[in-house]
C-alpha atoms as a PDB file:
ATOM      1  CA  UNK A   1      10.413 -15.955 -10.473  1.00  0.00           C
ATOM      2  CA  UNK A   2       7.867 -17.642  -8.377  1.00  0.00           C
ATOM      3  CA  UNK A   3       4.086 -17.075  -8.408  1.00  0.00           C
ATOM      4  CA  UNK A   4       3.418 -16.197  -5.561  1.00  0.00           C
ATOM      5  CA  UNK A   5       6.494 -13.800  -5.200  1.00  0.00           C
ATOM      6  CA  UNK A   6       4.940 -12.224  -8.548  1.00  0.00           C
ATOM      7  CA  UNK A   7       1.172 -11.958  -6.421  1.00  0.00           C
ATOM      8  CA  UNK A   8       2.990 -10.676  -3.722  1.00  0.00           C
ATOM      9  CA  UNK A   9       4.683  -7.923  -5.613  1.00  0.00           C
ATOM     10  CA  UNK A  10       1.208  -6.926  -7.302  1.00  0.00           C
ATOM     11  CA  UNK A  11      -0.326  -6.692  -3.845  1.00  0.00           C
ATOM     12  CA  UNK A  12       2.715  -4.199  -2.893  1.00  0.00           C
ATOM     13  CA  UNK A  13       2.355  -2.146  -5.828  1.00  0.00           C
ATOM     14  CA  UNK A  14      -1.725  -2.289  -5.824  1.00  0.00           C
ATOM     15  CA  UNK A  15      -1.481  -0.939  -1.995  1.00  0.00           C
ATOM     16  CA  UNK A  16       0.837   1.758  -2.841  1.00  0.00           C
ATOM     17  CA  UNK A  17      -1.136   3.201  -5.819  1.00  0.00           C
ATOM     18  CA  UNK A  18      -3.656   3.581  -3.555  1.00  0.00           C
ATOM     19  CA  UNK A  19      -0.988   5.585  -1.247  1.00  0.00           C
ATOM     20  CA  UNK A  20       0.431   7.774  -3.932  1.00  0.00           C
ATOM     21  CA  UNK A  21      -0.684  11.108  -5.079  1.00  0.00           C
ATOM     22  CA  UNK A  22      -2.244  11.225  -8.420  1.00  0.00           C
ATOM     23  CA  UNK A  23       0.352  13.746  -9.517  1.00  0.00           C
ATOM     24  CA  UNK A  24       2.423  10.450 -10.043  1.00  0.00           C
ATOM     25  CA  UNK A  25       1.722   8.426 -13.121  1.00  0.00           C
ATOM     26  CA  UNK A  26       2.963   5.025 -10.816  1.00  0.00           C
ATOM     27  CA  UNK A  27       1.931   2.276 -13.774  1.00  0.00           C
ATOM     28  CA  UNK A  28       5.852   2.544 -15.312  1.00  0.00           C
ATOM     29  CA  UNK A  29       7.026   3.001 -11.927  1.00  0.00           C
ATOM     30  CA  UNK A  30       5.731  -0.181 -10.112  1.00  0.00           C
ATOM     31  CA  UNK A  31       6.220  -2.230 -13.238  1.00  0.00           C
ATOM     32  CA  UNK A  32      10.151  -1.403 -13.182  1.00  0.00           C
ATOM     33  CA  UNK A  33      10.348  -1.676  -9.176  1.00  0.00           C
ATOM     34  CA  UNK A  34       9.064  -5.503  -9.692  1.00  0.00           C
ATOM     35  CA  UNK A  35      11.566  -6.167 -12.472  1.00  0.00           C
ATOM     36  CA  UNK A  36      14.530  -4.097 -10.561  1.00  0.00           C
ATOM     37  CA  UNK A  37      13.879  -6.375  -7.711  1.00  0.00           C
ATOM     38  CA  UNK A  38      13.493  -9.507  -9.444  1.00  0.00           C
ATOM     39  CA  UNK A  39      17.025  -8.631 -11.335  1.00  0.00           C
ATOM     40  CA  UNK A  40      18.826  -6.701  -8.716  1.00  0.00           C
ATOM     41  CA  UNK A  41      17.695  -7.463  -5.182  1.00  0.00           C
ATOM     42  CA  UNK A  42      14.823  -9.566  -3.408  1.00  0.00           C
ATOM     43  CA  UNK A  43      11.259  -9.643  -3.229  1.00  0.00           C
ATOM     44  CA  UNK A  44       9.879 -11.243   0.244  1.00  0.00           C
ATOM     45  CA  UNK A  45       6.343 -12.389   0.781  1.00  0.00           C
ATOM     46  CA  UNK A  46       4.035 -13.356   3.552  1.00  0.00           C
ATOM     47  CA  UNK A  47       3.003 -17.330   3.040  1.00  0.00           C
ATOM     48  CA  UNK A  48      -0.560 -16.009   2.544  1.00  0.00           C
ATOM     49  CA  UNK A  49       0.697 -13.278   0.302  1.00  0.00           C
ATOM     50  CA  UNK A  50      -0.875 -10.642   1.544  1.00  0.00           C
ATOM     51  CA  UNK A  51       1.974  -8.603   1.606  1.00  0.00           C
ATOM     52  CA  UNK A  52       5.736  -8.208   0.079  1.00  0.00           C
ATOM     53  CA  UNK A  53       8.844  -6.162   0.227  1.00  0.00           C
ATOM     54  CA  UNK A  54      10.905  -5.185  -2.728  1.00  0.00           C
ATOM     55  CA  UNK A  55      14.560  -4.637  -2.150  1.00  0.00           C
ATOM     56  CA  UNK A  56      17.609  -3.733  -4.679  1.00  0.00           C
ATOM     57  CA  UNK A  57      20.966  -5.274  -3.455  1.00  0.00           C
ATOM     58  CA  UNK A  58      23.844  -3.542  -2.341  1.00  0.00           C
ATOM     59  CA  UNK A  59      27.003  -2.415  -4.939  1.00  0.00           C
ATOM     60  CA  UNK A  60      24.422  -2.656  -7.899  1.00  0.00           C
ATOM     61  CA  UNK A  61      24.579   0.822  -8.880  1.00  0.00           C
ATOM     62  CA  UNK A  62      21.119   1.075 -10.153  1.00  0.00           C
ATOM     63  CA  UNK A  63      19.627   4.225  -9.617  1.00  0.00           C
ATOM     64  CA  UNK A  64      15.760   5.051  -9.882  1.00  0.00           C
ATOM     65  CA  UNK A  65      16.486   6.506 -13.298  1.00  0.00           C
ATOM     66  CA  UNK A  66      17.744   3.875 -14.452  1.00  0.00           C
ATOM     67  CA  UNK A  67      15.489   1.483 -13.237  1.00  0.00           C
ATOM     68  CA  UNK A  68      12.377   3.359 -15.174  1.00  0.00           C
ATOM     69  CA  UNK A  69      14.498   2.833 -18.547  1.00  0.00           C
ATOM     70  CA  UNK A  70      13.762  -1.153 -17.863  1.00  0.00           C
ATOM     71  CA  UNK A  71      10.457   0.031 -18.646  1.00  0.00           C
ATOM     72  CA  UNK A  72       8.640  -1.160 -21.670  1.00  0.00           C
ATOM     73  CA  UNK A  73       6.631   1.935 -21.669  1.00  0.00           C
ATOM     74  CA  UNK A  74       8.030   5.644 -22.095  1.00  0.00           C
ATOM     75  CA  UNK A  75       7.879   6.656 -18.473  1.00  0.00           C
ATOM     76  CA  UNK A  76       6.091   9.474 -18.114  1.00  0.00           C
ATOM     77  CA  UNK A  77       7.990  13.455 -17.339  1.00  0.00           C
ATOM     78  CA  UNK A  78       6.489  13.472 -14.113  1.00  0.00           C
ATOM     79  CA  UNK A  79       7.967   9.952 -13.272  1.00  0.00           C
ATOM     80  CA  UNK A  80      11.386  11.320 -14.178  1.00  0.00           C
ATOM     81  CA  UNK A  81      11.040  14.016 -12.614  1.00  0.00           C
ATOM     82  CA  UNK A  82      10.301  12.134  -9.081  1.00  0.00           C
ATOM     83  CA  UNK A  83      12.801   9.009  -9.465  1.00  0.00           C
ATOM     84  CA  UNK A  84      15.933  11.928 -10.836  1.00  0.00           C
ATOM     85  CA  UNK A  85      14.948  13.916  -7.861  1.00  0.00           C
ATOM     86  CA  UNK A  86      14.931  10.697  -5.402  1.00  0.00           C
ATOM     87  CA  UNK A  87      18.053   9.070  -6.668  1.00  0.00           C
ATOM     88  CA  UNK A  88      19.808  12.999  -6.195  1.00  0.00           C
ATOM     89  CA  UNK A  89      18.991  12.616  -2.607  1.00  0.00           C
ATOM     90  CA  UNK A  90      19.458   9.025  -2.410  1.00  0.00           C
ATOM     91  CA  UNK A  91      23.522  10.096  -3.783  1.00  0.00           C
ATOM     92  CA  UNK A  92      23.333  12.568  -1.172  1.00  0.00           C
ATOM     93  CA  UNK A  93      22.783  10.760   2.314  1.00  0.00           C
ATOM     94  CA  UNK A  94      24.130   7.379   1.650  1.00  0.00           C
ATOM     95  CA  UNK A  95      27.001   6.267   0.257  1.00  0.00           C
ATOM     96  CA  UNK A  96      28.850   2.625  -0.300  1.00  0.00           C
ATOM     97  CA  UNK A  97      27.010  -0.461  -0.186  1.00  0.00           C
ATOM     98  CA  UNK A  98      23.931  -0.322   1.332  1.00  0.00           C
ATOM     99  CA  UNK A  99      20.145  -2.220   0.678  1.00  0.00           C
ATOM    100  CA  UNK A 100      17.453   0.322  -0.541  1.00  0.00           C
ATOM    101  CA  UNK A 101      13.990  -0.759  -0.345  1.00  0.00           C
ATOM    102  CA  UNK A 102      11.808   0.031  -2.984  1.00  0.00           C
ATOM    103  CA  UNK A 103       8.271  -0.515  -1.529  1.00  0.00           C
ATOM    104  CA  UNK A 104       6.698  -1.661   1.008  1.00  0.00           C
ATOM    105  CA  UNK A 105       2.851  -2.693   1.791  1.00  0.00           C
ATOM    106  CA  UNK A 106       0.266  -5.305   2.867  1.00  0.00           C
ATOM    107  CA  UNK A 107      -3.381  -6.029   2.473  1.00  0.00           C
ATOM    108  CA  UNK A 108      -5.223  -3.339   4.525  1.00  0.00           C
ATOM    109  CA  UNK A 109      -6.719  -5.869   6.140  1.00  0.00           C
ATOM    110  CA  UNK A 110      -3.344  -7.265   7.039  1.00  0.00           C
ATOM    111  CA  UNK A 111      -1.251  -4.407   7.927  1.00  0.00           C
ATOM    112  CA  UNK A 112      -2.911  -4.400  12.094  1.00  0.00           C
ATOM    113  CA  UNK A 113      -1.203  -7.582  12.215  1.00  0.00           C
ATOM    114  CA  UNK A 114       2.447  -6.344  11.680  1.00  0.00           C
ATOM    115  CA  UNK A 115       2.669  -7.946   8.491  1.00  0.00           C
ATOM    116  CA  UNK A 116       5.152  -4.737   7.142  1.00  0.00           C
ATOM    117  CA  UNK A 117       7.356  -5.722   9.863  1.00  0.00           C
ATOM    118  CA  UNK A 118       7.972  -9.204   9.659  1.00  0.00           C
ATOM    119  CA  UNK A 119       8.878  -8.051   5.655  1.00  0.00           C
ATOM    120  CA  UNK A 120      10.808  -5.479   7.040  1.00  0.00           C
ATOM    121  CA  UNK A 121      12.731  -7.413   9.568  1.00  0.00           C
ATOM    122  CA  UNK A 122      13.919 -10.447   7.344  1.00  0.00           C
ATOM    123  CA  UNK A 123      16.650  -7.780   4.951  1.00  0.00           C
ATOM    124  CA  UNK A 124      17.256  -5.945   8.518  1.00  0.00           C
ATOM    125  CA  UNK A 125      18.647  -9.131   9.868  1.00  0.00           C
ATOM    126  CA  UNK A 126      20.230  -9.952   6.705  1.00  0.00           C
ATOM    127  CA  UNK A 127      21.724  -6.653   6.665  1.00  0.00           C
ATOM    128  CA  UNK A 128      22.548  -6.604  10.357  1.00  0.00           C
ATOM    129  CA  UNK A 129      25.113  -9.451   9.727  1.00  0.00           C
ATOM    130  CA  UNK A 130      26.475  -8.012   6.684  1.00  0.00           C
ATOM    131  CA  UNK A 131      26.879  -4.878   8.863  1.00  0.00           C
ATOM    132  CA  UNK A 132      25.262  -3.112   5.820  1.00  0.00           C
ATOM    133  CA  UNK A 133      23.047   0.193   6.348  1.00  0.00           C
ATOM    134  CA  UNK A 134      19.567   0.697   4.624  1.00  0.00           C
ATOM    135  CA  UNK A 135      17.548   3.037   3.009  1.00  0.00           C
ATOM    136  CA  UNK A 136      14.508   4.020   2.140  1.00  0.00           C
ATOM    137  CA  UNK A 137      12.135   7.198   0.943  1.00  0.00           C
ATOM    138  CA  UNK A 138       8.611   7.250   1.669  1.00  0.00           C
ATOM    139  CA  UNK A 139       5.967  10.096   0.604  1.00  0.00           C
ATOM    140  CA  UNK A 140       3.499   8.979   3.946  1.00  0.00           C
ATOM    141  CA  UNK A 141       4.359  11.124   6.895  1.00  0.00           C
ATOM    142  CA  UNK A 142       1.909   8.537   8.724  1.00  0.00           C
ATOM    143  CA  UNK A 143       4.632   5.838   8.009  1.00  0.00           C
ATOM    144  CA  UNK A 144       7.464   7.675   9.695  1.00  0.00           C
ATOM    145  CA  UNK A 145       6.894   5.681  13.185  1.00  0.00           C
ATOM    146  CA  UNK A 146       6.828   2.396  12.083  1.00  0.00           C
ATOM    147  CA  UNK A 147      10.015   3.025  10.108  1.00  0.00           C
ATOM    148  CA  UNK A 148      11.591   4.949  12.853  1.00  0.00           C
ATOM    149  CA  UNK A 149      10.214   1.780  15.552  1.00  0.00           C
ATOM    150  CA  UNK A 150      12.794  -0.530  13.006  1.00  0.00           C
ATOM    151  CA  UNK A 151      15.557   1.501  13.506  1.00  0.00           C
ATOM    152  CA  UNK A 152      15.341   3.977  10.487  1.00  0.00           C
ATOM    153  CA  UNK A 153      16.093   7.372  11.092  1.00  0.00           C
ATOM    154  CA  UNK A 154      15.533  10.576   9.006  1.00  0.00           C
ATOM    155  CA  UNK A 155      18.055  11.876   7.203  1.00  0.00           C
ATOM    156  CA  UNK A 156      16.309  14.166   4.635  1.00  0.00           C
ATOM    157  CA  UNK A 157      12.866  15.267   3.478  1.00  0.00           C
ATOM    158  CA  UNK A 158      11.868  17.416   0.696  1.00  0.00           C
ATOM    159  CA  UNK A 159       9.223  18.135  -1.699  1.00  0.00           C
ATOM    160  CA  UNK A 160       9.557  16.963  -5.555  1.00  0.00           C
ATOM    161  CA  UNK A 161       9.874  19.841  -7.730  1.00  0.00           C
ATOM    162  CA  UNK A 162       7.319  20.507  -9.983  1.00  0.00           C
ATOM    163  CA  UNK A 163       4.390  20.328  -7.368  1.00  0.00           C
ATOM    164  CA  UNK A 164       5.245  17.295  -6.601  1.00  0.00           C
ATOM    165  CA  UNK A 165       4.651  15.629  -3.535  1.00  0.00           C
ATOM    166  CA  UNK A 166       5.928  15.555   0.015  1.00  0.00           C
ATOM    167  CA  UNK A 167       8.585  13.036   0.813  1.00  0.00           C
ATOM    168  CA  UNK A 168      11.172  12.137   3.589  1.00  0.00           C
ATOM    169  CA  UNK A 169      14.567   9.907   3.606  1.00  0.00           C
ATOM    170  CA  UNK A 170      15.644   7.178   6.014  1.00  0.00           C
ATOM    171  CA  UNK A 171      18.579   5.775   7.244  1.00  0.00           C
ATOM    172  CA  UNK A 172      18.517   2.295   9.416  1.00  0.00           C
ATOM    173  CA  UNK A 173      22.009   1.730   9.987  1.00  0.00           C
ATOM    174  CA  UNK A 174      23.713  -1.933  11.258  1.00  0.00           C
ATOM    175  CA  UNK A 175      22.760  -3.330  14.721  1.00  0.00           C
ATOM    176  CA  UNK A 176      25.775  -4.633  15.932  1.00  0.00           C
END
């Protein structure tokens, strides 16, 4: 895997810890999203890499749950909790091949200057052509817009069990 792909990835994962509750023990988690990706999917950078998206490709079958068993660390109950809960919803609203982005984030600093989108939009057009839907979950009600502004839709929300945190499900699917 490249460097800077790897940097990138760190900068994803260090702006989402930031972003997710406490209640989440994200070390395991972020770890095994970077590997998924690298194994499974894509990981796209700015040039400056102050941002990246990670992806997992469609018709891999890897579920959240299984992606925290790539761990080299026991993941943590409340991990499993959140990722068996996610990938039950996941099941639920989409089915067939389909991209699912992991994370998503940029530099603070960077994220005024639309650097989530241009991520965002180089799987969409990808997909687009493959005439392939995508999916996401975030826990950020304050990300809903953006999402929605790329053509994702919500098709599910829900709170983790276990006073777990808020978190909503959405759909983009193919522009034709």
């Amino acid at each position: 895997m490249n460097v800077w792909l790897v940097l990138a990835a760190i900068t994803v994962m260090a702006v989402l810890y930031v972003m997710i509750p406490v209640w989440l023990s994200a070390r395991g988690y972020f770890g095994s999203a970077i590997r998924a990706s690298q194994l499974n999917g894509e990981i796209y950078a700015t040039p400056r890499v102050d941002g990246g998206a990670l992806w997992i490709g469609p018709g891999r079958g890897l579920t959240l749950a299984s992606m925290m068993t790539m761990s080299p660390a026991e993941a943590q109950k409340r991990c499993i909790n959140l990722v068996t809960h996610l990938d039950e919803v996941h099941q639920q609203l989409v089915r067939g091949l389909h991209w699912y982005l992991l994370a998503l984030g940029a530099k603070p600093s960077r994220q005024n200057e639309n650097v989530e989108g241009m991520l965002l939009e180089r799987l969409l057009s990808r997909a687009d052509s493959d005439d392939l839907p995508c999916y996401l979950e975030t826990f950020n009600d304050k990300h809903l817009h953006f999402y929605e502004r790329h053509g994702f839709r919500i098709a599910g929300s829900g709170k983790i069990p276990g006073g777990g945190p808020d978190f909503w499900a959405m759909i983009r699917r193919p522009s034709q």
